[in-house]
N, C-alpha and C. Protein backbone atom coordinates (compact mmCIF):
# COMPACT_ATOMS: atom_id res chain seq x y z
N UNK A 1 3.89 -10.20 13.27
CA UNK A 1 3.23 -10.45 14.54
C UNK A 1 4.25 -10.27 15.66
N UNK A 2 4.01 -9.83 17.05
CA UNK A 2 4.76 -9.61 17.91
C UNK A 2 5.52 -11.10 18.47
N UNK A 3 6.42 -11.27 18.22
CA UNK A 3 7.24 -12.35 18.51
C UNK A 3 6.47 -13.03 20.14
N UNK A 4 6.70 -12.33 20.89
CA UNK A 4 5.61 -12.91 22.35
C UNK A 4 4.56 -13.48 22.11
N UNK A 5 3.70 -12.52 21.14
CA UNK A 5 2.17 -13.21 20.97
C UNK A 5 2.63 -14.80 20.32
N UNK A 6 3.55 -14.01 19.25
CA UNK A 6 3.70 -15.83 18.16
C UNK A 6 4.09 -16.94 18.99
N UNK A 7 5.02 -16.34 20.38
CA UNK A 7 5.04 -18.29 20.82
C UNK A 7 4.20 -18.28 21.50
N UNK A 8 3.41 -17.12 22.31
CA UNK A 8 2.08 -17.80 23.24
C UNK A 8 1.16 -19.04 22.18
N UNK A 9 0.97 -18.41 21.34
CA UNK A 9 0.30 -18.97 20.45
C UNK A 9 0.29 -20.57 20.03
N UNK A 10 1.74 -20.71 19.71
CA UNK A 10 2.26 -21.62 19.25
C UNK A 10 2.42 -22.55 20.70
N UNK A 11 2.65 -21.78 21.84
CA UNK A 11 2.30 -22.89 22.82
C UNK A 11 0.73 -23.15 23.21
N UNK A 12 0.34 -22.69 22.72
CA UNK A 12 -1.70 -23.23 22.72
C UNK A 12 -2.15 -23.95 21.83
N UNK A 13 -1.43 -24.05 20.84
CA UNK A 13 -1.36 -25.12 19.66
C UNK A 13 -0.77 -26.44 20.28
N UNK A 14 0.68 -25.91 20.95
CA UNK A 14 0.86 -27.18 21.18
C UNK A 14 0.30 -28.21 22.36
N UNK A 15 -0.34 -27.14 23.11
CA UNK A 15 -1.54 -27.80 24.55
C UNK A 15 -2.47 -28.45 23.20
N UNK A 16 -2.68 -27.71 22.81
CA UNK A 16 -3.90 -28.15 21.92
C UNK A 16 -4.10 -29.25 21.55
N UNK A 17 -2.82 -29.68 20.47
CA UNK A 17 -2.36 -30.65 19.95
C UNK A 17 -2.20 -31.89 21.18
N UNK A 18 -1.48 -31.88 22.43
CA UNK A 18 -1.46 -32.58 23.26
C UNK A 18 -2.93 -32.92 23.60
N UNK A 19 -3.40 -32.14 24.04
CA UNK A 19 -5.02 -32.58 24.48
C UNK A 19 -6.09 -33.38 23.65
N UNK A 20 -5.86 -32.90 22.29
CA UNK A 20 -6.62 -33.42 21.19
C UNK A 20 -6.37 -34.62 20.98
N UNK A 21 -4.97 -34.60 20.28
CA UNK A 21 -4.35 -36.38 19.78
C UNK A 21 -3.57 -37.27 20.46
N UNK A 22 -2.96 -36.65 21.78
CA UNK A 22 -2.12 -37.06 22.60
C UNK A 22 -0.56 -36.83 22.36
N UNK A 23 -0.83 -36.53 20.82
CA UNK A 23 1.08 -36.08 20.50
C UNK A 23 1.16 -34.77 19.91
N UNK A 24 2.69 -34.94 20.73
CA UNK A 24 2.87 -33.00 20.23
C UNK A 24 2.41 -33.06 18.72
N UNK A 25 3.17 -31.86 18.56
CA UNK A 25 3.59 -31.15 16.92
C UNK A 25 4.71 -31.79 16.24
N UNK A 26 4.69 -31.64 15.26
CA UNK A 26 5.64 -32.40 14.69
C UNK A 26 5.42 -31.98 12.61
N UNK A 27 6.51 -31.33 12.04
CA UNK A 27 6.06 -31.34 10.67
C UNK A 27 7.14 -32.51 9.85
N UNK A 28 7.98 -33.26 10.30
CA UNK A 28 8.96 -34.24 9.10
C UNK A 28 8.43 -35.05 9.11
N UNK A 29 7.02 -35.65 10.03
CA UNK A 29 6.52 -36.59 9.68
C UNK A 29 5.94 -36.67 8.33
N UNK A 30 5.09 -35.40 8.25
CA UNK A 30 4.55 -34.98 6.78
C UNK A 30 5.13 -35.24 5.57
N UNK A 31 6.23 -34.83 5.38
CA UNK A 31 7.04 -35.29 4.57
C UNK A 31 7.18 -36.65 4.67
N UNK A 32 7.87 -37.59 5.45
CA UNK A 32 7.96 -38.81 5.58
C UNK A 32 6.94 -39.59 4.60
N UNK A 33 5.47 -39.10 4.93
CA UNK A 33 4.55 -39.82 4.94
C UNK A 33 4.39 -39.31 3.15
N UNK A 34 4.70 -38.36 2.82
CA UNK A 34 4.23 -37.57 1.45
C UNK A 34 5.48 -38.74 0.25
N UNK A 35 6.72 -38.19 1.32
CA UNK A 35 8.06 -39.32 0.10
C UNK A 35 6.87 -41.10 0.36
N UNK A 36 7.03 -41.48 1.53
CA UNK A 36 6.39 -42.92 1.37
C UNK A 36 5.13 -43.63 0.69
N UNK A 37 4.15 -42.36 0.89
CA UNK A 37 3.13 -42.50 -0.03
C UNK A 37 3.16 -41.95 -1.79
N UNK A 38 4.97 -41.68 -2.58
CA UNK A 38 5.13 -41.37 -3.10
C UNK A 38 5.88 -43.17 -3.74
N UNK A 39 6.39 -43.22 -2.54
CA UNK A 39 7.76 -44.59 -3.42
C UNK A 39 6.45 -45.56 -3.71
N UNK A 40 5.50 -45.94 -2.54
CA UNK A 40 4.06 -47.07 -2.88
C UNK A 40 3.25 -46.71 -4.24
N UNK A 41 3.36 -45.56 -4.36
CA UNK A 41 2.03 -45.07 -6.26
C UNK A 41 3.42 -45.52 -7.12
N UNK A 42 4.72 -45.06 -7.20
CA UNK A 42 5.48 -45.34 -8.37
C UNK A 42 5.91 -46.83 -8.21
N UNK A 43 6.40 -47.26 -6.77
CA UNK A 43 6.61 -48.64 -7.17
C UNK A 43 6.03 -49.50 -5.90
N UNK A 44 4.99 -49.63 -6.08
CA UNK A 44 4.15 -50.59 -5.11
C UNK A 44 5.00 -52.07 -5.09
N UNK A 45 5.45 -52.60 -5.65
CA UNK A 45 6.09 -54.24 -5.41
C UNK A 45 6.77 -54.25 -4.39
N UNK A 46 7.78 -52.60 -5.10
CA UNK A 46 9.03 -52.34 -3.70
C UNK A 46 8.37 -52.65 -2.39
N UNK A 47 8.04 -51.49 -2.42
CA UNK A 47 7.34 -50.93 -0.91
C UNK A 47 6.58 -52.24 0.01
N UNK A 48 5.69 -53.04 -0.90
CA UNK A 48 5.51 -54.16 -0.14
C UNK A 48 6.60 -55.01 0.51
N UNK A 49 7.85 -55.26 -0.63
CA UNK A 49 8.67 -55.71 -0.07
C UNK A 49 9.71 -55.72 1.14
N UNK A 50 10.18 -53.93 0.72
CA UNK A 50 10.79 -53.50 1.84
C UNK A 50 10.26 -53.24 2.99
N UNK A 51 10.62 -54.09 4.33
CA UNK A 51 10.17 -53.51 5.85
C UNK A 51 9.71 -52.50 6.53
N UNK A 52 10.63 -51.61 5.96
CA UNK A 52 10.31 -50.15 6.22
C UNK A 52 8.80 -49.34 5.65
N UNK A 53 8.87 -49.67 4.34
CA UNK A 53 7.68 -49.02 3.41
C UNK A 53 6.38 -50.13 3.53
N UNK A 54 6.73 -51.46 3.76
CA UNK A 54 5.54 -51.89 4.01
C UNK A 54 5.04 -51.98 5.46
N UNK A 55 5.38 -52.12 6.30
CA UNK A 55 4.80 -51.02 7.89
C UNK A 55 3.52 -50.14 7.52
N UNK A 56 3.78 -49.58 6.53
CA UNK A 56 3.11 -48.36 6.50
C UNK A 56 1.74 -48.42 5.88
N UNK A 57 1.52 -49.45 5.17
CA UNK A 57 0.83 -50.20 3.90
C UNK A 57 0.06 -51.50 4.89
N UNK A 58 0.50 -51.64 5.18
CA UNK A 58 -0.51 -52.94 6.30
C UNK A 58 -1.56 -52.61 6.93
N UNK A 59 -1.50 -51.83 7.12
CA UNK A 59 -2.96 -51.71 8.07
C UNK A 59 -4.23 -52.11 7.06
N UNK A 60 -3.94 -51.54 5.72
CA UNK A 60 -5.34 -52.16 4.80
C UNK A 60 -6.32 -50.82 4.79
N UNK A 61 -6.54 -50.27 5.61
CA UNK A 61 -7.43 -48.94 6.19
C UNK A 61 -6.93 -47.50 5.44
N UNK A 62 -5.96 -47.59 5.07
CA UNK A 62 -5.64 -46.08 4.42
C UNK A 62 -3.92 -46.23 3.83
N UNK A 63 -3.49 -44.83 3.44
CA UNK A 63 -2.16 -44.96 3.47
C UNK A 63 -1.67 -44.05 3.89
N UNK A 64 -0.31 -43.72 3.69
CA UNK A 64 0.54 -42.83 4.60
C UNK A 64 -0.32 -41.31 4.71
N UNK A 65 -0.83 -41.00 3.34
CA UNK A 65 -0.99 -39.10 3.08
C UNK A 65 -2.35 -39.34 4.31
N UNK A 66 -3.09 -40.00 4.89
CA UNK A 66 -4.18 -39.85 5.87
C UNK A 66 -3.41 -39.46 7.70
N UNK A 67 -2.19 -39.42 7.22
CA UNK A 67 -1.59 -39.08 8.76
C UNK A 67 -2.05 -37.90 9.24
N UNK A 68 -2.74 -37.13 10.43
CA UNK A 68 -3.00 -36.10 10.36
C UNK A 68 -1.75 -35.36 10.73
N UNK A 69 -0.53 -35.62 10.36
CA UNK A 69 0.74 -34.52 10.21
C UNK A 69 0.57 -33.93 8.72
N UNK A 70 -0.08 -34.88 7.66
CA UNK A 70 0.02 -34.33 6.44
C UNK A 70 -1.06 -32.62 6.61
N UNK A 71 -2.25 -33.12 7.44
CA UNK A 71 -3.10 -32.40 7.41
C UNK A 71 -2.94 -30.97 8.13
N UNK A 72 -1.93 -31.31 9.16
CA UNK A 72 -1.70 -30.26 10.24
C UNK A 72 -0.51 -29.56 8.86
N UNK A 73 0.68 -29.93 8.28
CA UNK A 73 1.16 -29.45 7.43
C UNK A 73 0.50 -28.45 6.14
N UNK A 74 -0.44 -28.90 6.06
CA UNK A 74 -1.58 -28.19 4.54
C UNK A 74 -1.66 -27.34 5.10
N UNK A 75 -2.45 -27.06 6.60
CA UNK A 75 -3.18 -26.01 7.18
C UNK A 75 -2.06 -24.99 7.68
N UNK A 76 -1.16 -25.44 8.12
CA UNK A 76 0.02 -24.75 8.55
C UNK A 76 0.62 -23.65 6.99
N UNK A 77 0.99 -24.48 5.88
CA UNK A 77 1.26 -23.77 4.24
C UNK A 77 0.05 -22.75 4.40
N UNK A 78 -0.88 -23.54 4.28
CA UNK A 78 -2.49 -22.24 4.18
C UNK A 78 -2.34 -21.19 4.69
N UNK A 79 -2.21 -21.57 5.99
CA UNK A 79 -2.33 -20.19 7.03
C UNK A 79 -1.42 -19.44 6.95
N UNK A 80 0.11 -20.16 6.59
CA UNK A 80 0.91 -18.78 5.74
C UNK A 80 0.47 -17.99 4.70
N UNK A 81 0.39 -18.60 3.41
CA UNK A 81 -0.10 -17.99 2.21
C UNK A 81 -1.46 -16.78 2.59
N UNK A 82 -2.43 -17.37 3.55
CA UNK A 82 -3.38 -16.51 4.20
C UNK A 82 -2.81 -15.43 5.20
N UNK A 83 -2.13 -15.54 5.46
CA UNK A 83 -1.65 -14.30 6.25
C UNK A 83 -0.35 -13.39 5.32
N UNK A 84 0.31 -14.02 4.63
CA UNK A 84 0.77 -13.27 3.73
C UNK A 84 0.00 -12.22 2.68
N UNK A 85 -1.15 -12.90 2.28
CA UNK A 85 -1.79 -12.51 1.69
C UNK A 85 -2.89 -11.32 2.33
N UNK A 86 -3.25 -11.04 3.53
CA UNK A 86 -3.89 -10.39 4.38
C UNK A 86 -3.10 -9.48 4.84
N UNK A 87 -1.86 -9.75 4.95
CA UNK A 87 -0.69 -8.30 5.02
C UNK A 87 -0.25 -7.68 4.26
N UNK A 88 -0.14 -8.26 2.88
CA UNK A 88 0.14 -7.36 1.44
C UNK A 88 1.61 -7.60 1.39
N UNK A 89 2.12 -9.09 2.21
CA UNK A 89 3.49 -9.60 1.95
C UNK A 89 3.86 -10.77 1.13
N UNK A 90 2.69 -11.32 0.68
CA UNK A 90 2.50 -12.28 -0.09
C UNK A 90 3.78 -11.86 -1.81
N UNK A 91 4.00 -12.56 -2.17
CA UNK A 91 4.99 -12.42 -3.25
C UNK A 91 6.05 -13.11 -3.50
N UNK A 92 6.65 -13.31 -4.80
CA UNK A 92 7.97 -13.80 -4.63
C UNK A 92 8.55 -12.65 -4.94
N UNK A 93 9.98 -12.82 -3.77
CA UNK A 93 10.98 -11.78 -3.27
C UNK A 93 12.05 -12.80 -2.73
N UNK A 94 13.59 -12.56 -3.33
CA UNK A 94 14.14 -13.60 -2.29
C UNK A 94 14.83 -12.10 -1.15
N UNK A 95 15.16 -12.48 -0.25
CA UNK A 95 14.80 -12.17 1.15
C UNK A 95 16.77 -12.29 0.92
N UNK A 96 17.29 -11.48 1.07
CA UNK A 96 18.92 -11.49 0.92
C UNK A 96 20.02 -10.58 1.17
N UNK A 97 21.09 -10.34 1.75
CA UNK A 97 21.53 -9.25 1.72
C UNK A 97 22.35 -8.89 0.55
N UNK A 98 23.21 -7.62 0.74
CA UNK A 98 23.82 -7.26 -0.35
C UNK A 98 25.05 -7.73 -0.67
N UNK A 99 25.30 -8.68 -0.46
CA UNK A 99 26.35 -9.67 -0.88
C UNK A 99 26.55 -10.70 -1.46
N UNK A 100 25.19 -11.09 -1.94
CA UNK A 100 24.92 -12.69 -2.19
C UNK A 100 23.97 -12.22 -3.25
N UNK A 101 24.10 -13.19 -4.26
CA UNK A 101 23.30 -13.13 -5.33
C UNK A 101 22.10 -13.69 -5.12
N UNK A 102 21.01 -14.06 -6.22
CA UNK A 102 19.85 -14.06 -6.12
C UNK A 102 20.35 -16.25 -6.22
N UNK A 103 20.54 -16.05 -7.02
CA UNK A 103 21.26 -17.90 -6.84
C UNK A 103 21.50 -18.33 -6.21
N UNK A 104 23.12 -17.75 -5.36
CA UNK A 104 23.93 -18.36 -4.44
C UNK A 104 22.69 -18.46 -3.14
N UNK A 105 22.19 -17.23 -2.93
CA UNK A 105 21.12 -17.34 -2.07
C UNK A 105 20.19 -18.74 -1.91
N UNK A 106 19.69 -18.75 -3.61
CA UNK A 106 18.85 -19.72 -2.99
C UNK A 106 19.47 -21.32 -3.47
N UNK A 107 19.97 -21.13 -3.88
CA UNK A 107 21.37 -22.65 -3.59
C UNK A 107 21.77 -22.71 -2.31
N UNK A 108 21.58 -21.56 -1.16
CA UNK A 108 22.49 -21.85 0.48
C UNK A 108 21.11 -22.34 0.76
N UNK A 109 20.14 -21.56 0.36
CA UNK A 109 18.20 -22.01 0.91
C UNK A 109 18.25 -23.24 0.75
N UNK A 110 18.25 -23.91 -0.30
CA UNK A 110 18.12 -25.20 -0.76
C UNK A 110 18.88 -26.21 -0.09
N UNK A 111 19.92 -25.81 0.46
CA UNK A 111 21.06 -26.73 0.84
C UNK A 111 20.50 -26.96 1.80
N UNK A 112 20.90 -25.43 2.92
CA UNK A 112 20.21 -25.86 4.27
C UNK A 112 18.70 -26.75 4.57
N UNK A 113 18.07 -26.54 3.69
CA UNK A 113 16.47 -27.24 3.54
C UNK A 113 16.80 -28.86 3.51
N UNK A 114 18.01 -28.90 3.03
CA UNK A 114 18.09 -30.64 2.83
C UNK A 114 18.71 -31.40 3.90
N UNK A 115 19.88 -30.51 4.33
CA UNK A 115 20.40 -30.97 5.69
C UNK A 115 19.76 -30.55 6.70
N UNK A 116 18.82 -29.86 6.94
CA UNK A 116 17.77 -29.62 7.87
C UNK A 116 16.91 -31.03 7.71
N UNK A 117 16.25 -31.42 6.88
CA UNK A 117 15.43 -32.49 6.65
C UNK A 117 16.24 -33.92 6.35
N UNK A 118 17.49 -33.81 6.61
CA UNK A 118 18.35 -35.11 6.63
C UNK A 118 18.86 -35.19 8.03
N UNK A 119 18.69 -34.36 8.70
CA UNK A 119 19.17 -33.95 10.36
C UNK A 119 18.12 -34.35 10.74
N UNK A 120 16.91 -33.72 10.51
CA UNK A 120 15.58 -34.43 11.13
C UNK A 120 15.00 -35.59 11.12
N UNK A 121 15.68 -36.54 10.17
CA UNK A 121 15.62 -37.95 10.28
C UNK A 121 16.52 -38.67 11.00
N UNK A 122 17.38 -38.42 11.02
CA UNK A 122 18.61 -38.82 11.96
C UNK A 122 18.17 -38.74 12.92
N UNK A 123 17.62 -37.56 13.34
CA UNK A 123 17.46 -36.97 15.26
C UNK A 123 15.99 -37.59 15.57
N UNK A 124 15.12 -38.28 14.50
CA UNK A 124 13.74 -38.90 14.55
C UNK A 124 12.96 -37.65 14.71
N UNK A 125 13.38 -36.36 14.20
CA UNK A 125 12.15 -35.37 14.53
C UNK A 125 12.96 -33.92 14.11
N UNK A 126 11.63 -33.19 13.55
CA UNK A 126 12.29 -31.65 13.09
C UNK A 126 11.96 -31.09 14.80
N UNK A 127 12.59 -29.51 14.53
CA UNK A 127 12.27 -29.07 15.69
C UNK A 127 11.33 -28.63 16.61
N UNK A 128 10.15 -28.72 15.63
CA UNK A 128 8.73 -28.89 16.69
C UNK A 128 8.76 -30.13 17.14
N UNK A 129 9.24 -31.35 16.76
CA UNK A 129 8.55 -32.66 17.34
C UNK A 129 9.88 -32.85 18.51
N UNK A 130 10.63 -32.85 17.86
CA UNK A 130 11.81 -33.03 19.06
C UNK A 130 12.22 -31.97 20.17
N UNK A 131 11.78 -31.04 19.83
CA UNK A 131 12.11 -29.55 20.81
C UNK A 131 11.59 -29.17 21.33
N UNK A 132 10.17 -28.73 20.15
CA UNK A 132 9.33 -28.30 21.43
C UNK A 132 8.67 -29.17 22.16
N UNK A 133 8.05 -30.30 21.41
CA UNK A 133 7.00 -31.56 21.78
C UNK A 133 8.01 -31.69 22.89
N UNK A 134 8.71 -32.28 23.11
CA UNK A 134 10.20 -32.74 23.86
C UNK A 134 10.01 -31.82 24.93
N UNK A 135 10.22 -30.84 24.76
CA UNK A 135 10.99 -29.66 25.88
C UNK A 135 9.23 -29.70 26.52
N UNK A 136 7.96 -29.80 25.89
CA UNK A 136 6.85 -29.58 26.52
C UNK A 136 6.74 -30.94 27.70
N UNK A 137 6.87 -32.17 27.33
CA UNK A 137 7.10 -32.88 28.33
C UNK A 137 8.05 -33.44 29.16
N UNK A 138 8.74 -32.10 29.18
CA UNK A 138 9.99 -32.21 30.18
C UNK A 138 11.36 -33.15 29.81
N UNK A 139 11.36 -33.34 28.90
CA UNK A 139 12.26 -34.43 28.58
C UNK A 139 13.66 -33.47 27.85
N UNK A 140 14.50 -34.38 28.92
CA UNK A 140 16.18 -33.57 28.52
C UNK A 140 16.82 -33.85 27.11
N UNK A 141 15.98 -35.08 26.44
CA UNK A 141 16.34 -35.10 24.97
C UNK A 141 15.83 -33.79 24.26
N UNK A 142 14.81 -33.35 24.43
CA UNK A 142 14.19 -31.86 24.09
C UNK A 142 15.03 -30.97 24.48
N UNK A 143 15.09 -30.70 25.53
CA UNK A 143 15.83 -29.60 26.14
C UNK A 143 17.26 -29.31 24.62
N UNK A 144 17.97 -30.90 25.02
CA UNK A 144 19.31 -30.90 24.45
C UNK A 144 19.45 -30.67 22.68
N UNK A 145 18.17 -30.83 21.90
CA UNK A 145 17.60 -31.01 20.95
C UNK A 145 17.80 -29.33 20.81
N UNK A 146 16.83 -28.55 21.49
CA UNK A 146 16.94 -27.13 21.15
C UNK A 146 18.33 -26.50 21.69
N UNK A 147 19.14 -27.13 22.54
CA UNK A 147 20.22 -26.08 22.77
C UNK A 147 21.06 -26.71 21.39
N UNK A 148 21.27 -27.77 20.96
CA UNK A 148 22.21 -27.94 19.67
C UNK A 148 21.48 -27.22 18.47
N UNK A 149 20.43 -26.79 18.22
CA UNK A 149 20.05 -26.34 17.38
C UNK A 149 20.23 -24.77 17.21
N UNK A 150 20.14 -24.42 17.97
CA UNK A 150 20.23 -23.05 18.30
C UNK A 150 21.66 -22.91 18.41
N UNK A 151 22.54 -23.65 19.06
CA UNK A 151 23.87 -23.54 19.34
C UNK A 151 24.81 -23.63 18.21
N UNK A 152 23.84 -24.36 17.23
CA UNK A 152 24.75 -24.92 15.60
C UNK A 152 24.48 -23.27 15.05
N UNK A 153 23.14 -23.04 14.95
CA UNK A 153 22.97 -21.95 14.36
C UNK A 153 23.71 -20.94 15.07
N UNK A 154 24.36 -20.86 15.85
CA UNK A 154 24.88 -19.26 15.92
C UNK A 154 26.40 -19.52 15.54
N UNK A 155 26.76 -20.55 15.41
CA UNK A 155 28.24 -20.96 15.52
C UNK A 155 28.39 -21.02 13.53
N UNK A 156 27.44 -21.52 12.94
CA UNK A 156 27.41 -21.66 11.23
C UNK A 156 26.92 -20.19 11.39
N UNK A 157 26.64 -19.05 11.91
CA UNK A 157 25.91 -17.72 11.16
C UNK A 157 27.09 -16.86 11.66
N UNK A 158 28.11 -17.31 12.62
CA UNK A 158 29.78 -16.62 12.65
C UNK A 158 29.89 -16.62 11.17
N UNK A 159 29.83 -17.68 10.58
CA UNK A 159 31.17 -17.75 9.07
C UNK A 159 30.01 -17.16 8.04
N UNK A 160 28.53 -17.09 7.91
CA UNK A 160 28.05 -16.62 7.06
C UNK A 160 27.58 -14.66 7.09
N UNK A 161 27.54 -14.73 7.82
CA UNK A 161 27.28 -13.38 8.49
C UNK A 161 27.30 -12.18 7.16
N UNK A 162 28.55 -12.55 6.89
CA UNK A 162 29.68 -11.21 5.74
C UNK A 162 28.57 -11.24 4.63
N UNK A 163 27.67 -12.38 4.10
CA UNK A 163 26.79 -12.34 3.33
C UNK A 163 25.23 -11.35 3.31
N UNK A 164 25.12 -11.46 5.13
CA UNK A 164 24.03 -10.65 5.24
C UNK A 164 24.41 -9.32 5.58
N UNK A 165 25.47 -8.96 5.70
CA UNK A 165 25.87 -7.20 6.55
C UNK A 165 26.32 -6.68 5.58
N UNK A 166 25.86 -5.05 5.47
CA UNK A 166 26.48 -4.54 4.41
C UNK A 166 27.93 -4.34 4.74
């Protein structure tokens, strides 16, 4: 898709989202809510006990997987797999240059995936909820949110680079 169209887009989602529920976008909640409604089915005693996990469990009315971040997350996976699949890009392929094995590759995938999602708890938000949500209502924590992100990434893709260039 033409990179222009994709963020118009993605900023009509996120009006959208504002208008509809009152809060931006946001996908680590999803997760949040997927691990918490994971620790309550294996060990419910805990979870009552601990502060944190029982918050979540009180209301009596539902549990964590009814957040509609879980739901905005499903539809978000879908609509990839559906558009992969409608372009004839659908497949497994790892995506790599000629320097890096099919492993090391996805051992750096994996890594980054964890400190991405251990960063996003720390910072209370991945980079739709803190960046863009953020940067949409003007707020300089947003702003500052996307320039470190972007700023980490070009400064970590100096030392990896030699992996993707022939």
């Amino acid at each position: 898709m033409n990179p222009y169209l994709a963020g118009f887009l993605l900023g009509m989602v996120l009006l959208a989202s504002f208008f509809i529920t009152g809060r931006g976008l946001g996908a680590s909640g999803a997760a949040k809510s997927v691990v918490i409604e994971s620790i309550g089915r294996v060990s419910p005693e805990y979870a009552q006990k601990h502060p944190f996990y029982a918050s979540f469990f009180a209301t009596g009315d539902g549990r964590p997987m009814k957040n509609w971040l879980v739901y905005l997350t499903l539809g978000v996976l879908g609509g990839a797999f559906f558009s992969g699949f409608m372009s004839g890009r659908a497949g497994l392929k790892i995506d790599k240059g000629p320097r890096i094995s099919n492993r090391t590759r996805l051992i750096m995938a994996a890594a980054g995936g964890f400190l991405f999602g251990l960063g996003s708890q720390f910072g209370r938000g991945c980079t739709s909820g803190a960046a863009l949500s953020g940067m949409a209502t003007l707020s300089s924590a947003g702003f500052l949110t996307m320039i470190a992100i972007f700023g980490t990434g070009y400064v970590i893709a100096y030392f990896f680079r030699k992996l993707w260039i022939s």
